[in-house]
PDB file of N, CA and C in Angstrom:
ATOM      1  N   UNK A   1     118.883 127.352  81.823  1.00  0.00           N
ATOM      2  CA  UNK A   1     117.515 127.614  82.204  1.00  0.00           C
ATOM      3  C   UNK A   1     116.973 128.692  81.276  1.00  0.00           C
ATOM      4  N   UNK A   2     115.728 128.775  80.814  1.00  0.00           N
ATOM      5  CA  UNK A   2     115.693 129.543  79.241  1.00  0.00           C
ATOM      6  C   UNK A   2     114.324 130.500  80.507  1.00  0.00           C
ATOM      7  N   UNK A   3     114.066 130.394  81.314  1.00  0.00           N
ATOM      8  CA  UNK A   3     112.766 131.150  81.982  1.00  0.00           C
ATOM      9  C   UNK A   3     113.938 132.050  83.538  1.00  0.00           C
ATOM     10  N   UNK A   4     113.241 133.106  83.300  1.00  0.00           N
ATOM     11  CA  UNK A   4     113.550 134.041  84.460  1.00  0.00           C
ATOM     12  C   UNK A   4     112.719 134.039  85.541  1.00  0.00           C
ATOM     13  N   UNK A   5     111.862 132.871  86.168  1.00  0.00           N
ATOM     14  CA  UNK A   5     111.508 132.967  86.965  1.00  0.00           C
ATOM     15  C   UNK A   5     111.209 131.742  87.441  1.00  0.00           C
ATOM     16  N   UNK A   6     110.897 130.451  88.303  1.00  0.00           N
ATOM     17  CA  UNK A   6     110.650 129.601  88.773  1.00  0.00           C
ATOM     18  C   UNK A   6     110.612 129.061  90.401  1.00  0.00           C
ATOM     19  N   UNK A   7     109.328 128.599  90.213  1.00  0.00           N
ATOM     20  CA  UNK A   7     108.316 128.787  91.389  1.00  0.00           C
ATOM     21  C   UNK A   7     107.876 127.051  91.332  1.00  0.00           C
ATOM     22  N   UNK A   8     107.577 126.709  92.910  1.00  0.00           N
ATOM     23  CA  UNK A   8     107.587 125.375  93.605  1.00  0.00           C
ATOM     24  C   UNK A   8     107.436 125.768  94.492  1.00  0.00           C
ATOM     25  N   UNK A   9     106.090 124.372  95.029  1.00  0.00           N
ATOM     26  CA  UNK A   9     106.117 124.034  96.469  1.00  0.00           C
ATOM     27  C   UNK A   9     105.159 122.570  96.532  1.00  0.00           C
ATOM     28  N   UNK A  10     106.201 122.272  97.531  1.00  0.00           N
ATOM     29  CA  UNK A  10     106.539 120.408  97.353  1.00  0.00           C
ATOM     30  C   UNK A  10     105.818 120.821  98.851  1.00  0.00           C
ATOM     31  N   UNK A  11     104.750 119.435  99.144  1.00  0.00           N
ATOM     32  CA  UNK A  11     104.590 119.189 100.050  1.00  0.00           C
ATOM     33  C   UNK A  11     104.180 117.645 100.253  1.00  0.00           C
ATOM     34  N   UNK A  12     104.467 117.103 101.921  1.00  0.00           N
ATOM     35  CA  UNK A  12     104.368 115.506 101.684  1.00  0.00           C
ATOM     36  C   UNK A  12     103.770 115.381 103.043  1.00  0.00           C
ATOM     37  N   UNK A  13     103.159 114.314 103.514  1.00  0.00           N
ATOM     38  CA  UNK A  13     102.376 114.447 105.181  1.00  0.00           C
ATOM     39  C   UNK A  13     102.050 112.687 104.400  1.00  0.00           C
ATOM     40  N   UNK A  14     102.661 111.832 106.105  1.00  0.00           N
ATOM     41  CA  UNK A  14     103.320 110.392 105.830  1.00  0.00           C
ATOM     42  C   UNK A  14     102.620 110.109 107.609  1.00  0.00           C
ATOM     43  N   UNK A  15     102.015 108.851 107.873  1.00  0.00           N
ATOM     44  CA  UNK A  15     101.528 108.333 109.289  1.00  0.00           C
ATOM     45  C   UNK A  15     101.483 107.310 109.047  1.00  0.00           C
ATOM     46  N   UNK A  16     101.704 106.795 110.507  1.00  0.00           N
ATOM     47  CA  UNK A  16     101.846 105.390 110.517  1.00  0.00           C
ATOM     48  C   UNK A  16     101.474 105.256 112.016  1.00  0.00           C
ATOM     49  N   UNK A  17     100.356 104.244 112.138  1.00  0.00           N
ATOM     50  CA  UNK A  17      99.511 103.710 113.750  1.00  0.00           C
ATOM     51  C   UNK A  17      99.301 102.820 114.169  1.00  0.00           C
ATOM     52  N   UNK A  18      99.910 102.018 115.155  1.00  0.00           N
ATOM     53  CA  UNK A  18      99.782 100.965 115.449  1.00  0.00           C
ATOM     54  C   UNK A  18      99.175 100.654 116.837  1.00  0.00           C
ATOM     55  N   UNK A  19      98.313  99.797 116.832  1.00  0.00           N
ATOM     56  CA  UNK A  19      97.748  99.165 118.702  1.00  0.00           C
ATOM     57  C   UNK A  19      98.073  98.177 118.930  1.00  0.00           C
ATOM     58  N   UNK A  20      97.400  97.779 119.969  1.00  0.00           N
ATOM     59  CA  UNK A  20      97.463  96.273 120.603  1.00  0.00           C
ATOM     60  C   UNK A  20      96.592  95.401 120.924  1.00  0.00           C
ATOM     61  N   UNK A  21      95.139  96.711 120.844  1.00  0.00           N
ATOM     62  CA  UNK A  21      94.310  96.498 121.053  1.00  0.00           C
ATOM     63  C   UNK A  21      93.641  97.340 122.585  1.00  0.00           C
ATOM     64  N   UNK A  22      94.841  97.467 123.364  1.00  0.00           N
ATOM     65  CA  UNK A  22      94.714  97.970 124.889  1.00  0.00           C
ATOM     66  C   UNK A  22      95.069  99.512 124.617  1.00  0.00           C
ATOM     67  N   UNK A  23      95.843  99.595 124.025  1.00  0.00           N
ATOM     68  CA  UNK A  23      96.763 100.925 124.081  1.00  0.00           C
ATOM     69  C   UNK A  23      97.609 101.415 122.888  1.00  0.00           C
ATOM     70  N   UNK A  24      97.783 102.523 122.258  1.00  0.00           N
ATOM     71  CA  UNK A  24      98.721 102.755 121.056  1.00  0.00           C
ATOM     72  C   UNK A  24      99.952 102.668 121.738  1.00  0.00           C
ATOM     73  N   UNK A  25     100.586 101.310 120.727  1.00  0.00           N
ATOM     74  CA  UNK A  25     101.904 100.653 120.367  1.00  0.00           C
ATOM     75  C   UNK A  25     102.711 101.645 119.833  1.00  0.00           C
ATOM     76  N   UNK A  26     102.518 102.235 118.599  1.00  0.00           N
ATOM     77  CA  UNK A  26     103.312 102.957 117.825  1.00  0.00           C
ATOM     78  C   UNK A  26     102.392 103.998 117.023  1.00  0.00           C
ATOM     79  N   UNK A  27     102.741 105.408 116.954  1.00  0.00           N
ATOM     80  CA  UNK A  27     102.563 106.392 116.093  1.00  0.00           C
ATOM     81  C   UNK A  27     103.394 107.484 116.315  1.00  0.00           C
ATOM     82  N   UNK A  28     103.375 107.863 114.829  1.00  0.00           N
ATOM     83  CA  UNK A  28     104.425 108.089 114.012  1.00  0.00           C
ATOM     84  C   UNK A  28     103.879 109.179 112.987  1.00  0.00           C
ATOM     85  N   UNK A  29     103.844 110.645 112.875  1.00  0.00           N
ATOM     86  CA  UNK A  29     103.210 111.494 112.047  1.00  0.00           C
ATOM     87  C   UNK A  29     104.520 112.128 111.574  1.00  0.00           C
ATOM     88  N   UNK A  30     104.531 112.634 110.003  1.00  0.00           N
ATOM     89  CA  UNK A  30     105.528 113.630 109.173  1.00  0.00           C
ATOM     90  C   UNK A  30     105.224 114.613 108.528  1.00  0.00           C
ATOM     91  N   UNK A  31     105.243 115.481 108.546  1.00  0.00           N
ATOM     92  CA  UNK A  31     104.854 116.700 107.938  1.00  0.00           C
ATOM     93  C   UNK A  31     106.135 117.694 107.063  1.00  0.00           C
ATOM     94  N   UNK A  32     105.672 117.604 106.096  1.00  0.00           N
ATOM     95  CA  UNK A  32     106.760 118.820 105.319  1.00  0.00           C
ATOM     96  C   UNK A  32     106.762 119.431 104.472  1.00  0.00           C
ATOM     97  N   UNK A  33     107.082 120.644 104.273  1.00  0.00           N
ATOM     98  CA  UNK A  33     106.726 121.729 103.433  1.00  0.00           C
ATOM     99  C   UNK A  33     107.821 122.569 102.779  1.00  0.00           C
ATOM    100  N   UNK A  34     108.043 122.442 101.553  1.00  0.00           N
ATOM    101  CA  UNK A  34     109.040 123.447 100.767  1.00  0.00           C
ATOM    102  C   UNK A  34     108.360 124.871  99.829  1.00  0.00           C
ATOM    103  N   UNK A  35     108.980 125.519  99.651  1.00  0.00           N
ATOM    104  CA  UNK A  35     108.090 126.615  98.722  1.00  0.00           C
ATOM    105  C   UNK A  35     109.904 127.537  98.509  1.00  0.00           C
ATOM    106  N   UNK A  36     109.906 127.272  97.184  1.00  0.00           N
ATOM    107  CA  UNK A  36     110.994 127.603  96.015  1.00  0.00           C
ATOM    108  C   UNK A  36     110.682 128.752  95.741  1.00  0.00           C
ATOM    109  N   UNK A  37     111.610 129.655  95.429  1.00  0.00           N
ATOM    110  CA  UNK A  37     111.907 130.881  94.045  1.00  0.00           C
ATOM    111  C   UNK A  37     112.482 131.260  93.514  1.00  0.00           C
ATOM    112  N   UNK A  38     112.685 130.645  92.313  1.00  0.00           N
ATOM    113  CA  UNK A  38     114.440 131.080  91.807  1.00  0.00           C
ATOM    114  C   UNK A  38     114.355 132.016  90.646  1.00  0.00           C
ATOM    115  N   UNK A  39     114.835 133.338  91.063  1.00  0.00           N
ATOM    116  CA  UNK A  39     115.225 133.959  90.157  1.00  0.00           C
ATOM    117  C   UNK A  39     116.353 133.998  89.471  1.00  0.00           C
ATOM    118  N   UNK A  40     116.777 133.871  87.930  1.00  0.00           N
ATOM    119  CA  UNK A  40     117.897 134.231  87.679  1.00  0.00           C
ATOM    120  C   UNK A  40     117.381 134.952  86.079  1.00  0.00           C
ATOM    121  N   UNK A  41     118.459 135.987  85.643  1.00  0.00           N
ATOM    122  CA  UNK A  41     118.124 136.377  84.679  1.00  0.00           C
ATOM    123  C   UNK A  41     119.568 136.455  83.910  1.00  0.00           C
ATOM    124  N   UNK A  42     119.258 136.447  82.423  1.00  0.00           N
ATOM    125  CA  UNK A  42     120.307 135.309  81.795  1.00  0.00           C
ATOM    126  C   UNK A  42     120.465 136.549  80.596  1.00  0.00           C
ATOM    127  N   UNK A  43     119.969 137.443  80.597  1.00  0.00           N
ATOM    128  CA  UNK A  43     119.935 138.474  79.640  1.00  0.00           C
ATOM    129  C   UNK A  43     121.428 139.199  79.214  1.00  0.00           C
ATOM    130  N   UNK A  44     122.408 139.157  80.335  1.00  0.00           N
ATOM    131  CA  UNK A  44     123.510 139.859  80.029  1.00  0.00           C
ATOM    132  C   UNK A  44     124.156 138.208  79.746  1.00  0.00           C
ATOM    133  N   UNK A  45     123.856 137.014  79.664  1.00  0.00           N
ATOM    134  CA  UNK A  45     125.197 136.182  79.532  1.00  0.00           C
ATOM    135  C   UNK A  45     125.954 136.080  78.244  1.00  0.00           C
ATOM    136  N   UNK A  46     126.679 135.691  77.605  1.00  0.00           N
ATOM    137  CA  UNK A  46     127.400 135.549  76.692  1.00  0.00           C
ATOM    138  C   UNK A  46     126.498 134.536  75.964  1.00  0.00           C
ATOM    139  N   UNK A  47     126.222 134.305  74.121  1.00  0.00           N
ATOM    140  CA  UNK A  47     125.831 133.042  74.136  1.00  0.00           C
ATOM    141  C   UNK A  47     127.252 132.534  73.418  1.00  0.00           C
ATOM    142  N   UNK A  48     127.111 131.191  73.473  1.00  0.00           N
ATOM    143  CA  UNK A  48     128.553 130.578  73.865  1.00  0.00           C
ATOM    144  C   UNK A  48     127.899 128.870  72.982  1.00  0.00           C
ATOM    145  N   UNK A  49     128.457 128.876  71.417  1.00  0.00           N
ATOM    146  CA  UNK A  49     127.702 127.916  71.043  1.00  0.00           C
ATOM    147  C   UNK A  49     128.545 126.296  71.680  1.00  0.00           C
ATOM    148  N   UNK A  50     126.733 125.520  71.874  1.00  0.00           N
ATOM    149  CA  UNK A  50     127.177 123.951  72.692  1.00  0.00           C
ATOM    150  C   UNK A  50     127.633 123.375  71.339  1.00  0.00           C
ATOM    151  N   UNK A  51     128.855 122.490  71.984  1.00  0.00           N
ATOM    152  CA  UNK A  51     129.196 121.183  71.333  1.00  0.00           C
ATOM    153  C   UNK A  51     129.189 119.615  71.793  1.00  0.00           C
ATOM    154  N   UNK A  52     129.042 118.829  71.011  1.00  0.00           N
ATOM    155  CA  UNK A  52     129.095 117.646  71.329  1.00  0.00           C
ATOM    156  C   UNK A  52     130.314 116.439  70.866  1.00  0.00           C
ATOM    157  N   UNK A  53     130.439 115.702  71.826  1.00  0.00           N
ATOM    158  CA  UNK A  53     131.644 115.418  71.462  1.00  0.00           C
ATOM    159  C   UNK A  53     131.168 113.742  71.622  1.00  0.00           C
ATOM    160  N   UNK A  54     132.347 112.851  70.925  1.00  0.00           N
ATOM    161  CA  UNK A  54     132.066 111.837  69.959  1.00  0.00           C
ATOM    162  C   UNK A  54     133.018 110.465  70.894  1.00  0.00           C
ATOM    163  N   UNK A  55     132.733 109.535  71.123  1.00  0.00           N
ATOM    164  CA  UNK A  55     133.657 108.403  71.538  1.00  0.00           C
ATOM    165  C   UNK A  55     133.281 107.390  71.566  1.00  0.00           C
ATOM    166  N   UNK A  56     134.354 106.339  70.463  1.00  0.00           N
ATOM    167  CA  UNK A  56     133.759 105.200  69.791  1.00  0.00           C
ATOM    168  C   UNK A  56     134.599 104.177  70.846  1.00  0.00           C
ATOM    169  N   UNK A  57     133.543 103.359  71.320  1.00  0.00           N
ATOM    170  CA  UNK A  57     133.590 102.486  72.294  1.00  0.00           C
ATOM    171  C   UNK A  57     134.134 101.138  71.601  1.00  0.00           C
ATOM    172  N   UNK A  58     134.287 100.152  71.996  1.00  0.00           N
ATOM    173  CA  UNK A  58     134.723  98.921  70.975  1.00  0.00           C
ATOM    174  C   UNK A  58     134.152  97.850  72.247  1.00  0.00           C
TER     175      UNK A  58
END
């Protein structure tokens, strides 16, 4: 992660209603809410060079 700070918030709201005409058959409401904060700070880590590695398939 190359940023020291990261921030989110997911939200979703889902219904579903059904009759019969006389009377509600079916309902059905969802509600939901996230809110993220991730700190991490990367300043003391080691850098540590990436490698890639190779495999020949046949």
């Amino acid at each position: 992660m190359d940023v020291s700070l990261a921030k989110a918030s997911i939200a979703s709201l889902a219904y579903k209603y059904q009759n019969d005409d006389t009377m509600i058959k079916d309902w059905e409401t969802k509600l939901y809410y996230n809110s993220v904060t991730h700190i991490m700070d990367d300043t003391k880590r080691p850098d540590v060079p990436i490698t890639y590695g190779h495999a020949w398939v046949e």
